[in-house]
C-alpha atoms as a PDB file:
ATOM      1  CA  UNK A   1     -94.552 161.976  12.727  1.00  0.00           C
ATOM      2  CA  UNK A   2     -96.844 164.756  11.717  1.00  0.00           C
ATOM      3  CA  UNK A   3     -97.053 164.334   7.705  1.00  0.00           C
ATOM      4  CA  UNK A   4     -98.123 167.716   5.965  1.00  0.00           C
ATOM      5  CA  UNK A   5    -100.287 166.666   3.263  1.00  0.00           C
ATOM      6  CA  UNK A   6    -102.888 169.527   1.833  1.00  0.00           C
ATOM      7  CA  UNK A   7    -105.990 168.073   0.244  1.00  0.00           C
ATOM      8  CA  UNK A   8    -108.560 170.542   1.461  1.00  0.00           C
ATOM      9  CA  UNK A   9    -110.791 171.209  -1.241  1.00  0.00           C
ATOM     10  CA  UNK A  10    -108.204 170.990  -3.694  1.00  0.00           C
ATOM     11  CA  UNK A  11    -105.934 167.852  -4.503  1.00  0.00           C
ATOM     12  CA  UNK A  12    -102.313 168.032  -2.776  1.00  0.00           C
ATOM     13  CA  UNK A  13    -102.764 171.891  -3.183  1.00  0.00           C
ATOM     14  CA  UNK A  14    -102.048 174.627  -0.884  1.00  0.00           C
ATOM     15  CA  UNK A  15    -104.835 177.152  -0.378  1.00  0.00           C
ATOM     16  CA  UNK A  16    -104.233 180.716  -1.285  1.00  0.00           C
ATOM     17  CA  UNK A  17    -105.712 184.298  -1.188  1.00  0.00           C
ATOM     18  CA  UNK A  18    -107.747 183.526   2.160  1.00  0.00           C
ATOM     19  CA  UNK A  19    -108.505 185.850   4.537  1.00  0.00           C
ATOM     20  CA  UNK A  20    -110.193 184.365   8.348  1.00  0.00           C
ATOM     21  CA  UNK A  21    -113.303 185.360   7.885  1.00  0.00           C
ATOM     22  CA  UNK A  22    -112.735 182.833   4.538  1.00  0.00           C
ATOM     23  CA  UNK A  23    -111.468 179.806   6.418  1.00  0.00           C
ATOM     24  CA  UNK A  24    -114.796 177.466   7.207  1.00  0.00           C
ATOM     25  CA  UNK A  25    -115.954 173.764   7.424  1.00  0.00           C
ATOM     26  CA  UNK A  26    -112.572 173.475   9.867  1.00  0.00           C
ATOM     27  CA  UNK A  27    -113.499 170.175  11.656  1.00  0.00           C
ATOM     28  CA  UNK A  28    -114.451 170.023  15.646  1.00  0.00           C
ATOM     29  CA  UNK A  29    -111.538 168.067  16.302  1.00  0.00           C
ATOM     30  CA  UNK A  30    -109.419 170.305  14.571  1.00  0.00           C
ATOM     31  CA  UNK A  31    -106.216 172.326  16.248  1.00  0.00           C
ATOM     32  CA  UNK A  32    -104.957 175.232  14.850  1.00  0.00           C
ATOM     33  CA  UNK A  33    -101.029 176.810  14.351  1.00  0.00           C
ATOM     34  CA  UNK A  34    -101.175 180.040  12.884  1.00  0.00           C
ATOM     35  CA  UNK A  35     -97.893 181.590  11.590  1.00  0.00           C
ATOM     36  CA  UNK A  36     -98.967 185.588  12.082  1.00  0.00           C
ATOM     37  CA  UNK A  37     -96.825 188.367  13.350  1.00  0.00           C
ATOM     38  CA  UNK A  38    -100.055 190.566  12.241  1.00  0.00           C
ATOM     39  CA  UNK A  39    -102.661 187.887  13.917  1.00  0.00           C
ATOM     40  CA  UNK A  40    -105.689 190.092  14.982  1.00  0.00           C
ATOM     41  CA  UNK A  41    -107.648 188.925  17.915  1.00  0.00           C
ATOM     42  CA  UNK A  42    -110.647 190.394  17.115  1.00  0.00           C
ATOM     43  CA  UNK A  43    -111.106 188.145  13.483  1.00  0.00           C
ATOM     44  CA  UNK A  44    -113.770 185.497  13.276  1.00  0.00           C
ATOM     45  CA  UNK A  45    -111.479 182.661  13.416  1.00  0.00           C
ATOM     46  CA  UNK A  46    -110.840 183.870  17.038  1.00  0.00           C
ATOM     47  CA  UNK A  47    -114.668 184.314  18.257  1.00  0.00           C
ATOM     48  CA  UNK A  48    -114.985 180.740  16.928  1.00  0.00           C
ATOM     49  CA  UNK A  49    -111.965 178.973  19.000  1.00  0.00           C
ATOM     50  CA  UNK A  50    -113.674 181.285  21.838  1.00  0.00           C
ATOM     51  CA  UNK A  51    -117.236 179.905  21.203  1.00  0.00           C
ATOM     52  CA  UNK A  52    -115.274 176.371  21.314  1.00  0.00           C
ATOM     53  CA  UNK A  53    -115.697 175.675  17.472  1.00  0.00           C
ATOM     54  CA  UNK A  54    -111.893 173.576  17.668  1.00  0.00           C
ATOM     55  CA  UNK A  55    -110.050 172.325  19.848  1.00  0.00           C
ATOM     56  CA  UNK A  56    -106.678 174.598  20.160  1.00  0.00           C
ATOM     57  CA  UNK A  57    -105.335 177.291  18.984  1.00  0.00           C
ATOM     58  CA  UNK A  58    -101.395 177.879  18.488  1.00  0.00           C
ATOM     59  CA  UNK A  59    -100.005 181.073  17.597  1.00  0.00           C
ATOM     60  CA  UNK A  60     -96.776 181.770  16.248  1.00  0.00           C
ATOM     61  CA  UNK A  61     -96.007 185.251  16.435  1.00  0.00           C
ATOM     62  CA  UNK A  62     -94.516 188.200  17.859  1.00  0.00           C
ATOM     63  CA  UNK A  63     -97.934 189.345  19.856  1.00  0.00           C
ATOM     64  CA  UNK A  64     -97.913 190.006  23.322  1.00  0.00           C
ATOM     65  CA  UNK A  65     -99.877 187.455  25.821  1.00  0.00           C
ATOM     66  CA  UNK A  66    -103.071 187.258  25.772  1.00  0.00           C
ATOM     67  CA  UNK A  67    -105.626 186.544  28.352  1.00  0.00           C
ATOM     68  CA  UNK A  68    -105.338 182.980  29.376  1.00  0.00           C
ATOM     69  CA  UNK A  69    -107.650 180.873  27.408  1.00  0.00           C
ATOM     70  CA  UNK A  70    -107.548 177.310  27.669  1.00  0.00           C
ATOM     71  CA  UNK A  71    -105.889 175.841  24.904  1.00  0.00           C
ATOM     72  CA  UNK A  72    -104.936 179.041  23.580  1.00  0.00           C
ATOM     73  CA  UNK A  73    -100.933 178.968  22.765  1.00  0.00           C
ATOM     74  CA  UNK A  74     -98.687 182.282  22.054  1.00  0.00           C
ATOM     75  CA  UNK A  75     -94.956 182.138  21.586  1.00  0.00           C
ATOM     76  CA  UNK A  76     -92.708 183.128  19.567  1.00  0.00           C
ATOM     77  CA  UNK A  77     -91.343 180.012  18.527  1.00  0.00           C
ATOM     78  CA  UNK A  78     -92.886 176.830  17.851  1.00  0.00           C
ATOM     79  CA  UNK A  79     -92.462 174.554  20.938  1.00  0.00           C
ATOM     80  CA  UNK A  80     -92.630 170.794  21.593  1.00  0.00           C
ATOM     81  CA  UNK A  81     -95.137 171.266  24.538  1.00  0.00           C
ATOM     82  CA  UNK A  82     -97.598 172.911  22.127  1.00  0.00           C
ATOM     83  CA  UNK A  83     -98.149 169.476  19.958  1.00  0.00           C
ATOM     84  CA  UNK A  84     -98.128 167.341  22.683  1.00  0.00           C
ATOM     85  CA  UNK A  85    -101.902 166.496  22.878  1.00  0.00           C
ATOM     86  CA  UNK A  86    -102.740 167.067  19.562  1.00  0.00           C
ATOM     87  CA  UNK A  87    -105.419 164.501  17.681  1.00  0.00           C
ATOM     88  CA  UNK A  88    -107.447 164.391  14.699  1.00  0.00           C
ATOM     89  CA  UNK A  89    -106.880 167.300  12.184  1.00  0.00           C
ATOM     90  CA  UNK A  90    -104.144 170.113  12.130  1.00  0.00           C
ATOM     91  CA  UNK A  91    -104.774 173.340  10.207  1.00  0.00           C
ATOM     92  CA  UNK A  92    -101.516 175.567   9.594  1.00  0.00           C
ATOM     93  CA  UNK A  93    -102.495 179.145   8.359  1.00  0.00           C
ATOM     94  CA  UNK A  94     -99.906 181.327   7.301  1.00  0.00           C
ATOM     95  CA  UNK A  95     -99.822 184.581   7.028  1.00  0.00           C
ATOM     96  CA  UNK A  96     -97.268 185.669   4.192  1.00  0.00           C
ATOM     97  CA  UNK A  97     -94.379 188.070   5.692  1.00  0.00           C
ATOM     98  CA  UNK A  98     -92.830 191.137   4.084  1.00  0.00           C
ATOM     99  CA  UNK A  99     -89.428 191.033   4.921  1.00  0.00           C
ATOM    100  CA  UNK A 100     -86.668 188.034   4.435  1.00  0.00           C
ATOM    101  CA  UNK A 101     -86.325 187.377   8.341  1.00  0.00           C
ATOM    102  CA  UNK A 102     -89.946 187.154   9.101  1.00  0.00           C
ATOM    103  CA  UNK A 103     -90.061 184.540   6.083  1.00  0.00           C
ATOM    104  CA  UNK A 104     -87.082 183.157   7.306  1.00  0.00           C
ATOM    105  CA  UNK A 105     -88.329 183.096  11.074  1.00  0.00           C
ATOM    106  CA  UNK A 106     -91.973 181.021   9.485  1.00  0.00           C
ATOM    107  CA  UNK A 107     -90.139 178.406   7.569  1.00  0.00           C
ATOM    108  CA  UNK A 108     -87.603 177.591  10.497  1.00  0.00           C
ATOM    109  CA  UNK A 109     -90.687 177.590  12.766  1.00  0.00           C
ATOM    110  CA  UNK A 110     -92.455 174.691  10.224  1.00  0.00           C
ATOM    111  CA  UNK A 111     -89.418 172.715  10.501  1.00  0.00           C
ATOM    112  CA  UNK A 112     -89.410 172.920  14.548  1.00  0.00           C
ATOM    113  CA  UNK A 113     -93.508 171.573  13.909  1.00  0.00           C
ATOM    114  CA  UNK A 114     -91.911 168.633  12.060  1.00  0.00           C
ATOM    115  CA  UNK A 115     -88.680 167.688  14.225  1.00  0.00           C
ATOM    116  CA  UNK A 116     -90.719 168.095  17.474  1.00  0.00           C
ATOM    117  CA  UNK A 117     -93.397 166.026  15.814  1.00  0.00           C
ATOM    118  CA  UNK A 118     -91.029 163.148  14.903  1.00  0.00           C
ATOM    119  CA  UNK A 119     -89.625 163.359  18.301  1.00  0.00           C
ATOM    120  CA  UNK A 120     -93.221 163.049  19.730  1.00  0.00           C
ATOM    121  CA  UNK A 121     -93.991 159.881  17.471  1.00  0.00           C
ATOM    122  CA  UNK A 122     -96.851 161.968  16.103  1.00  0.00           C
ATOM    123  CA  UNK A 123     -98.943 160.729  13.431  1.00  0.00           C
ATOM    124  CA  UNK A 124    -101.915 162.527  12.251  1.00  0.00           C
ATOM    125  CA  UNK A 125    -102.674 161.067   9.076  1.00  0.00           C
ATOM    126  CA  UNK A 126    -104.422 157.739  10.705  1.00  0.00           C
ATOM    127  CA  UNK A 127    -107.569 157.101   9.404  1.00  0.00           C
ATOM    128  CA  UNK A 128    -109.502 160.315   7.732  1.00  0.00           C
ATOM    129  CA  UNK A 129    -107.187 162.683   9.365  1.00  0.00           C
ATOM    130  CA  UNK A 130    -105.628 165.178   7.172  1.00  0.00           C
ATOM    131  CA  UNK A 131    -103.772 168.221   7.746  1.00  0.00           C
ATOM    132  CA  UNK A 132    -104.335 171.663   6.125  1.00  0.00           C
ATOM    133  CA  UNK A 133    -102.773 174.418   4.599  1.00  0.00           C
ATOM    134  CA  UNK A 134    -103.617 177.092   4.281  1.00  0.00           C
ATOM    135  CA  UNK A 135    -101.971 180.483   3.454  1.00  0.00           C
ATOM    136  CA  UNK A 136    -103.518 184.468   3.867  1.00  0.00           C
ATOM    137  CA  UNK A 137    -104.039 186.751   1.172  1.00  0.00           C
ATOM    138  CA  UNK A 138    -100.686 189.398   0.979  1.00  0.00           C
ATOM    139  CA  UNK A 139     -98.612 191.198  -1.229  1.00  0.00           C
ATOM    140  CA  UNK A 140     -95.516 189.023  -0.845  1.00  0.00           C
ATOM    141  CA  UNK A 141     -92.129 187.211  -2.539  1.00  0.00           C
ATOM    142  CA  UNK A 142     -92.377 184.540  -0.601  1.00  0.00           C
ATOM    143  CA  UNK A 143     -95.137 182.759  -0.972  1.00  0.00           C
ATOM    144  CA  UNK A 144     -94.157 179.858  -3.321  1.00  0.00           C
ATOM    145  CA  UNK A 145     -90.951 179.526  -0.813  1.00  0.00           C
ATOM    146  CA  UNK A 146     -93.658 178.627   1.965  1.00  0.00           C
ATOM    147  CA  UNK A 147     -95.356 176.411  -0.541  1.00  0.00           C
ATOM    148  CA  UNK A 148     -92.142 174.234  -1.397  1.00  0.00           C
ATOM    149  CA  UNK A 149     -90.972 174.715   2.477  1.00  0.00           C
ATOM    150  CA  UNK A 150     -94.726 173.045   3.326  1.00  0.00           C
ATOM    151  CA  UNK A 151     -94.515 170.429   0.495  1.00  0.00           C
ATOM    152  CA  UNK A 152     -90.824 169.481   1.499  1.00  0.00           C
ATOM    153  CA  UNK A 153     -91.832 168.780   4.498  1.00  0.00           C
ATOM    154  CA  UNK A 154     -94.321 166.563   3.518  1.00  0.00           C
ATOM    155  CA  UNK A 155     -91.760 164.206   2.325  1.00  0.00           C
ATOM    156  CA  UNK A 156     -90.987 161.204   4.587  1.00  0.00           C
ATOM    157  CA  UNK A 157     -87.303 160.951   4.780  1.00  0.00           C
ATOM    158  CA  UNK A 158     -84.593 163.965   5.011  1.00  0.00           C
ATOM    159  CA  UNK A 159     -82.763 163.412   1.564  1.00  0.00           C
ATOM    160  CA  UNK A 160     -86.376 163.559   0.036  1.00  0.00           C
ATOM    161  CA  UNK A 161     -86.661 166.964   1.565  1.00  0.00           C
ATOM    162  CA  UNK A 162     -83.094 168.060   0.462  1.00  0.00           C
ATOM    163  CA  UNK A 163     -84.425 166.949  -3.152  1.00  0.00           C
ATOM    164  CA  UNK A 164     -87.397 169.321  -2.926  1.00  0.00           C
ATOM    165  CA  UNK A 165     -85.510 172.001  -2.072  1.00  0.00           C
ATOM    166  CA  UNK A 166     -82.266 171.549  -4.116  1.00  0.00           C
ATOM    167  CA  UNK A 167     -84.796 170.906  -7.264  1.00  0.00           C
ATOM    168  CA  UNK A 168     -86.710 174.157  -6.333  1.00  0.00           C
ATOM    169  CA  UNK A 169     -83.428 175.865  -6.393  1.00  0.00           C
ATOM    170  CA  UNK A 170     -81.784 175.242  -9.425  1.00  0.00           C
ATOM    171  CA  UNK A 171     -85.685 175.928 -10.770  1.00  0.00           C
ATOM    172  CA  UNK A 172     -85.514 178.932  -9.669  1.00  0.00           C
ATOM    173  CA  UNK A 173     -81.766 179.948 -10.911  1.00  0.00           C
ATOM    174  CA  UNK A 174     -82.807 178.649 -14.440  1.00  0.00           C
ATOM    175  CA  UNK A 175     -85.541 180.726 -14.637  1.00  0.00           C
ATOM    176  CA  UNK A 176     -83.671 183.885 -13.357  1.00  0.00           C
ATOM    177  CA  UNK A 177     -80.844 183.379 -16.448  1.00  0.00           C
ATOM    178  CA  UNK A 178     -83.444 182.497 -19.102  1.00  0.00           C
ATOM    179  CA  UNK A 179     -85.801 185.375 -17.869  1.00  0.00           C
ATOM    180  CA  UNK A 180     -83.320 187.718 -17.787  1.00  0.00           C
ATOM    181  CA  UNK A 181     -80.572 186.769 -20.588  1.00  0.00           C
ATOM    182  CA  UNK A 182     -77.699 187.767 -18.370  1.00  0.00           C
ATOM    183  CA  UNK A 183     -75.579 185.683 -20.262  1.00  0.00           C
ATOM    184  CA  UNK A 184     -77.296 186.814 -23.945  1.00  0.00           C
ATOM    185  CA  UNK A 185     -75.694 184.130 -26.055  1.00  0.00           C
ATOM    186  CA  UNK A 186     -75.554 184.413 -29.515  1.00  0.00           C
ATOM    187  CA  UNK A 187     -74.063 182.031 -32.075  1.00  0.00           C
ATOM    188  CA  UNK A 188     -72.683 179.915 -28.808  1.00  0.00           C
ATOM    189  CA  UNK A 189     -71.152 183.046 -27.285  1.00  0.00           C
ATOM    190  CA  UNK A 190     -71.931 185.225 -24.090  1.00  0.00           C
ATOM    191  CA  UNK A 191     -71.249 188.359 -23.866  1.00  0.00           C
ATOM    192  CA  UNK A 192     -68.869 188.379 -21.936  1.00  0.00           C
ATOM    193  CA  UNK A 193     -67.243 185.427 -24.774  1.00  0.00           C
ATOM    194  CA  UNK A 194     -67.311 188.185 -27.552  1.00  0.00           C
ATOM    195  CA  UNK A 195     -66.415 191.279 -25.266  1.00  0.00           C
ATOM    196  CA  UNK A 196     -63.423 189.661 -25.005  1.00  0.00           C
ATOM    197  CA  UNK A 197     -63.376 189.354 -20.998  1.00  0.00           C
ATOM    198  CA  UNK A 198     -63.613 185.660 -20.742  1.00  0.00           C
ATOM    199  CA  UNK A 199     -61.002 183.132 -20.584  1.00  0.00           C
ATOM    200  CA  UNK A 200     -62.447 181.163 -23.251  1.00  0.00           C
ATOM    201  CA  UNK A 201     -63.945 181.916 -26.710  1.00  0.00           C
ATOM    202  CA  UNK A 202     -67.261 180.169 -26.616  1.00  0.00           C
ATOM    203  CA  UNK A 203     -69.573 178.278 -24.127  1.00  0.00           C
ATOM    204  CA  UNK A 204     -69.178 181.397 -21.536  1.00  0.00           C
ATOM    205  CA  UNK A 205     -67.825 179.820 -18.609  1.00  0.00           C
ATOM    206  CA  UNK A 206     -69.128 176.216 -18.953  1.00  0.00           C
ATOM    207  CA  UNK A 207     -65.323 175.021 -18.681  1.00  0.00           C
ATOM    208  CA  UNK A 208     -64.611 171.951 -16.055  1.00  0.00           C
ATOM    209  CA  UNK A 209     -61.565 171.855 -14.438  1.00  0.00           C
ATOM    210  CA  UNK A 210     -59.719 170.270 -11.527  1.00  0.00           C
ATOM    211  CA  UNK A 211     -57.554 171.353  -8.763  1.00  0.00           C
ATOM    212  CA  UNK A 212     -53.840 171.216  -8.484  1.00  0.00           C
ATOM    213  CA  UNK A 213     -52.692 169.262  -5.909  1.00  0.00           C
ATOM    214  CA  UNK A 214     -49.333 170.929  -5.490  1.00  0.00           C
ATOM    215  CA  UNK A 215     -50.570 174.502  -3.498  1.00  0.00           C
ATOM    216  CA  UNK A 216     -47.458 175.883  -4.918  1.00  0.00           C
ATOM    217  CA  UNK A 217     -47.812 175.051  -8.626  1.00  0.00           C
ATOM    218  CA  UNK A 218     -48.005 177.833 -11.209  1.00  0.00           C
ATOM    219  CA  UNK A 219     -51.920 177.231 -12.252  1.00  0.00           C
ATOM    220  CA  UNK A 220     -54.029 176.474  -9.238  1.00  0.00           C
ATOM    221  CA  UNK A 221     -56.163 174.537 -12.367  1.00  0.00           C
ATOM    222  CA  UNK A 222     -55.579 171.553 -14.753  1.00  0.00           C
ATOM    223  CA  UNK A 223     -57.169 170.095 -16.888  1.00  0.00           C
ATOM    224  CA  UNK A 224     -59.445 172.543 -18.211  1.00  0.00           C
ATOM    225  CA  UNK A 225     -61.892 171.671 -21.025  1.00  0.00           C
ATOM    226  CA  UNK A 226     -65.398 172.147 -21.616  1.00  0.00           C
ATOM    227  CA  UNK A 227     -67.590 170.760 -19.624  1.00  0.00           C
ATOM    228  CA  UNK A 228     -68.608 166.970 -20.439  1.00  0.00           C
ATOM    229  CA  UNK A 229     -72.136 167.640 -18.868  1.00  0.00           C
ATOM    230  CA  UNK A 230     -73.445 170.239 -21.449  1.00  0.00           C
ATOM    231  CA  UNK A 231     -75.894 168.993 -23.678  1.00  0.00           C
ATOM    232  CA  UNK A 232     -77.271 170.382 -26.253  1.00  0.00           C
ATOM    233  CA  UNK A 233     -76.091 173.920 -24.840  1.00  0.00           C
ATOM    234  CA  UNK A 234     -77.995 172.654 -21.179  1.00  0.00           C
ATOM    235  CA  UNK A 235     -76.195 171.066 -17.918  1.00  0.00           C
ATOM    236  CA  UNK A 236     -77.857 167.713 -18.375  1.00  0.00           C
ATOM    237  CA  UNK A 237     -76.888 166.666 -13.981  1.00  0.00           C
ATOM    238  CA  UNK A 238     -78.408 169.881 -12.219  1.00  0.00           C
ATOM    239  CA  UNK A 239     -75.577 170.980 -10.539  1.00  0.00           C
ATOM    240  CA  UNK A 240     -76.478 173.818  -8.225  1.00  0.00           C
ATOM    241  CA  UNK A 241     -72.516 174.868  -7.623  1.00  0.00           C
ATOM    242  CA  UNK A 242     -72.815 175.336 -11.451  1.00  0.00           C
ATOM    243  CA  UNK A 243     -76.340 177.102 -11.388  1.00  0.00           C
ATOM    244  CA  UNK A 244     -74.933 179.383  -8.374  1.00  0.00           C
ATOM    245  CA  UNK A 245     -72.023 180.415 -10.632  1.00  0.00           C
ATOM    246  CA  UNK A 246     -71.515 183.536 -11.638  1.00  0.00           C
ATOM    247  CA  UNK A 247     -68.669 185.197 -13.854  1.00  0.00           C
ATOM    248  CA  UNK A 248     -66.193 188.012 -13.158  1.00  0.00           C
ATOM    249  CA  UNK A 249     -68.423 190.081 -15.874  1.00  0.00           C
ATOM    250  CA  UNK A 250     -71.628 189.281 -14.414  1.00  0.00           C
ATOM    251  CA  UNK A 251     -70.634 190.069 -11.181  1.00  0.00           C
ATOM    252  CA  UNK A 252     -69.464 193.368 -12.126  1.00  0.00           C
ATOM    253  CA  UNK A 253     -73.355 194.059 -13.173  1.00  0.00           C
ATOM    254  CA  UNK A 254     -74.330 193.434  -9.179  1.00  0.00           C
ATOM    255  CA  UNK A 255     -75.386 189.643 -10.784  1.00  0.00           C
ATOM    256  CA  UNK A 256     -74.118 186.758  -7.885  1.00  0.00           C
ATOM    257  CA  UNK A 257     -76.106 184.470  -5.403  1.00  0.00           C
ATOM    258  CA  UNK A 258     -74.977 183.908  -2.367  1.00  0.00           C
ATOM    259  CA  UNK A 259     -76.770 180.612  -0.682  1.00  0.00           C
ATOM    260  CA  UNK A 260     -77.553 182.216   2.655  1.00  0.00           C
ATOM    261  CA  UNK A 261     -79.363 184.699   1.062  1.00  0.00           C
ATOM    262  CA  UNK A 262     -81.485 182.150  -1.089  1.00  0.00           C
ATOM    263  CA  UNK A 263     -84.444 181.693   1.271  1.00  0.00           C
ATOM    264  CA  UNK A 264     -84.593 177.846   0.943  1.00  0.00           C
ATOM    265  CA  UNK A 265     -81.104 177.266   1.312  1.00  0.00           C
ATOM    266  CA  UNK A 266     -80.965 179.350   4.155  1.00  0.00           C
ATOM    267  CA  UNK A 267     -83.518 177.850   6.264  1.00  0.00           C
ATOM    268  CA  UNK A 268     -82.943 174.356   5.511  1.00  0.00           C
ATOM    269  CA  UNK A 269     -79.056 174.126   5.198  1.00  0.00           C
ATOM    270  CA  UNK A 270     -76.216 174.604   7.570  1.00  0.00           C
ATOM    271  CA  UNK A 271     -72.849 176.420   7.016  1.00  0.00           C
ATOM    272  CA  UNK A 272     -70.986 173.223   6.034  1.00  0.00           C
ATOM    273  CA  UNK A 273     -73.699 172.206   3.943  1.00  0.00           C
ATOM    274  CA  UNK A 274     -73.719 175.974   2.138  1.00  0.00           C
ATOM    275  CA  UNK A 275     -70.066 175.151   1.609  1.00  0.00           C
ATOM    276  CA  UNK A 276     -71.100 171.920   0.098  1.00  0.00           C
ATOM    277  CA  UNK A 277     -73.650 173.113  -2.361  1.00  0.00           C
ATOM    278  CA  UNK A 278     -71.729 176.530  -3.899  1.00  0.00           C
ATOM    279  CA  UNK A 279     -68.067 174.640  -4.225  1.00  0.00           C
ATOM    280  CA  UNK A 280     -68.414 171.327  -5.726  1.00  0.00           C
ATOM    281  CA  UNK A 281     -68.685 172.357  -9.730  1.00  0.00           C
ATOM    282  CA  UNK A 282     -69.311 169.677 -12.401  1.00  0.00           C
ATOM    283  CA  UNK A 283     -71.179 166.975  -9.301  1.00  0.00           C
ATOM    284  CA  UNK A 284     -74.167 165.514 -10.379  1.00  0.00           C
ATOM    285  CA  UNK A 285     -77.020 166.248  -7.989  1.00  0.00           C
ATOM    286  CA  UNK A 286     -76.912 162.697  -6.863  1.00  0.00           C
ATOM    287  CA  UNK A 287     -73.739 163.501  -5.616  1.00  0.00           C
ATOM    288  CA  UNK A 288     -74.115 166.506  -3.867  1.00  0.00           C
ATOM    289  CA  UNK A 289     -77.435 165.509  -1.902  1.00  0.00           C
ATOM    290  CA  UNK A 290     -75.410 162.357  -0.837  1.00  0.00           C
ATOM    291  CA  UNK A 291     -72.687 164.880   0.619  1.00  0.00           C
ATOM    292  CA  UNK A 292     -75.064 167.409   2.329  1.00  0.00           C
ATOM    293  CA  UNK A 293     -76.328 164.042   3.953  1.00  0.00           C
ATOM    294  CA  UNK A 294     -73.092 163.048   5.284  1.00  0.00           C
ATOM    295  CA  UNK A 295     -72.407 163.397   9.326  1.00  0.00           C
ATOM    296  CA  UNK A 296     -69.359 165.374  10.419  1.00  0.00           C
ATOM    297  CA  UNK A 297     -68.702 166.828  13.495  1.00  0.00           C
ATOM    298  CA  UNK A 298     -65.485 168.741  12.954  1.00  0.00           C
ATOM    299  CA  UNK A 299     -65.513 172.389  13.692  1.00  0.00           C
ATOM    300  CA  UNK A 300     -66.740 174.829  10.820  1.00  0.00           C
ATOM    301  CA  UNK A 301     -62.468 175.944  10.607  1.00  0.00           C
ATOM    302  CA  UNK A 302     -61.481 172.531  10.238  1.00  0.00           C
ATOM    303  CA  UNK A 303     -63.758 171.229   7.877  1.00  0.00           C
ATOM    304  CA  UNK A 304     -63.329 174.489   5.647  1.00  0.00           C
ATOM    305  CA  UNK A 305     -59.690 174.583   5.805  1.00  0.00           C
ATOM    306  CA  UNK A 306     -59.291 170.285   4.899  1.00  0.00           C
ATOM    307  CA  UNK A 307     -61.807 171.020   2.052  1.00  0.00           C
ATOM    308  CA  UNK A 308     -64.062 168.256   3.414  1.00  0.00           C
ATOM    309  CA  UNK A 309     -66.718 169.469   1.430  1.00  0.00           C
ATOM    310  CA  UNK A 310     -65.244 168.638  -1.556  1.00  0.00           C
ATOM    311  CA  UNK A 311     -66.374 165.628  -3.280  1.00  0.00           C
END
């Protein structure tokens, strides 16, 4: 299994603000995956896979063919044929998209490198083999996605990677509220608490409550109170249904997440698993990574409409 772990010049760091003609001392045994829908052939790091510098050079991209080159790769997708003969070092260059779907397209593309390297037994970390990252200087949103996508994957097992990214996450949504005071408590009220528009007095909407089990009972939920989990005014288990959460008010003011359009969430996470991480309020995250690492193989429909991704 190819393990992505970036200690070029910099401990366990990612490099950033590069350009090719900046990328040197890449090793003779080194191969080469650049993720580049702009990749220019005439750059320097070009003339030097031509002059035979490295050993092969993979681009991932929507360029046209080139002329045939020996190990020279171009596709549109990252394919299992491409890593088949790979030894020694790996260097994965990136060059930062603009829009969501190219991001998108570069992160699902880095998990393809690391499922087709699993299923090739590929280990490239024997010995003083490392692997590189690196990613292009650009005007972009993304690039601490591509970081956490490329330091997720570094992680051996699957529910370490679901950590990363599920940590990242509620990082992310914490920072959003705090930066931006949507809620803008005062004296232990929102906003929406003293406008009157909330179904509670105090604590905003940090309530916990369970489902009826009778679908025709009067309230659809019972036993409302506030939520054991806050601490000190703070969710002390990370619960990214929670974080997702917003209120009637806040929604009004064009304020909600949706998890397919989270970047991380999108790429890494399946339907099921999106239904999984917005719908199960007041879980712990222990919890809720355990579900999203459950196996079930009933239809989308079925699985929706049995709530079987409740916990």
């Amino acid at each position: 299994m190819i393990i992505i772990k970036f200690t070029i010049y910099k401990k366990n760091h990612v490099l950033r603000n590069y350009t090719y003609n900046d990328i040197s001392n890449i090793p003779t045994n080194a191969s080469i995956i650049c993720f580049d829908n702009e990749f220019n052939f005439n750059n320097s790091l070009f003339d030097r896979f031509i002059n035979g510098e490295f050993n092969k050079l993979i681009i991932i991209s929507n360029q046209k063919e080139h002329k045939n080159y020996k190990n020279l790769y171009i596709s549109k997708y990252m394919q299992k044929r491409f890593l088949k003969d790979i030894k020694g070092n790996l260097v994965i260059i990136i060059n930062p998209a603009s829009t969501y779907n190219e991001a998108k397209s570069i992160i699902k593309n880095l998990i393809r490198l690391r499922n087709f390297s699993k299923e090739l037994n590929l280990n490239i970390k024997l010995g003083n083999n490392k692997i590189y990252g690196i990613i292009l200087k650009k005007e972009t949103t993304f690039e601490n996605d591509f970081i956490t996508a490329l330091t997720a994957l570094n992680k051996p097992t699957l529910e370490e990677i679901y950590i990363k990214i599920y940590d990242n996450v509620c990082d992310f949504l914490d920072y959003e509220f705090k930066k931006n005071n949507y809620c803008d408590f005062i004296n232990n009220q929102c906003f929406a608490n003293r406008e009157k528009t909330s179904a509670h007095s105090a604590m905003g909407c940090c309530y916990s409550f369970k489902f009826s089990q009778n679908p025709f009972a009067k309230e659809l939920l019972t036993n409302v109170k506030q939520c054991q989990y806050l601490n000190c005014n703070k969710c002390s288990i990370k619960s990214i249904s929670c974080k997702l959460f917003t209120c009637n008010s806040l929604q009004k003011k064009g304020i909600k997440y949706d998890t397919h359009e989270i970047l991380l969430l999108d790429c890494f996470f399946n339907n099921k698993q999106h239904l999984i991480l917005s719908k199960n309020f007041f879980k712990t995250k222990e919890e809720i990574i355990s579900k999203l690492l459950e196996k079930n193989y009933e239809p989308y429909f079925l699985y929706y409409i049995k709530g079987k991704y409740r916990i």
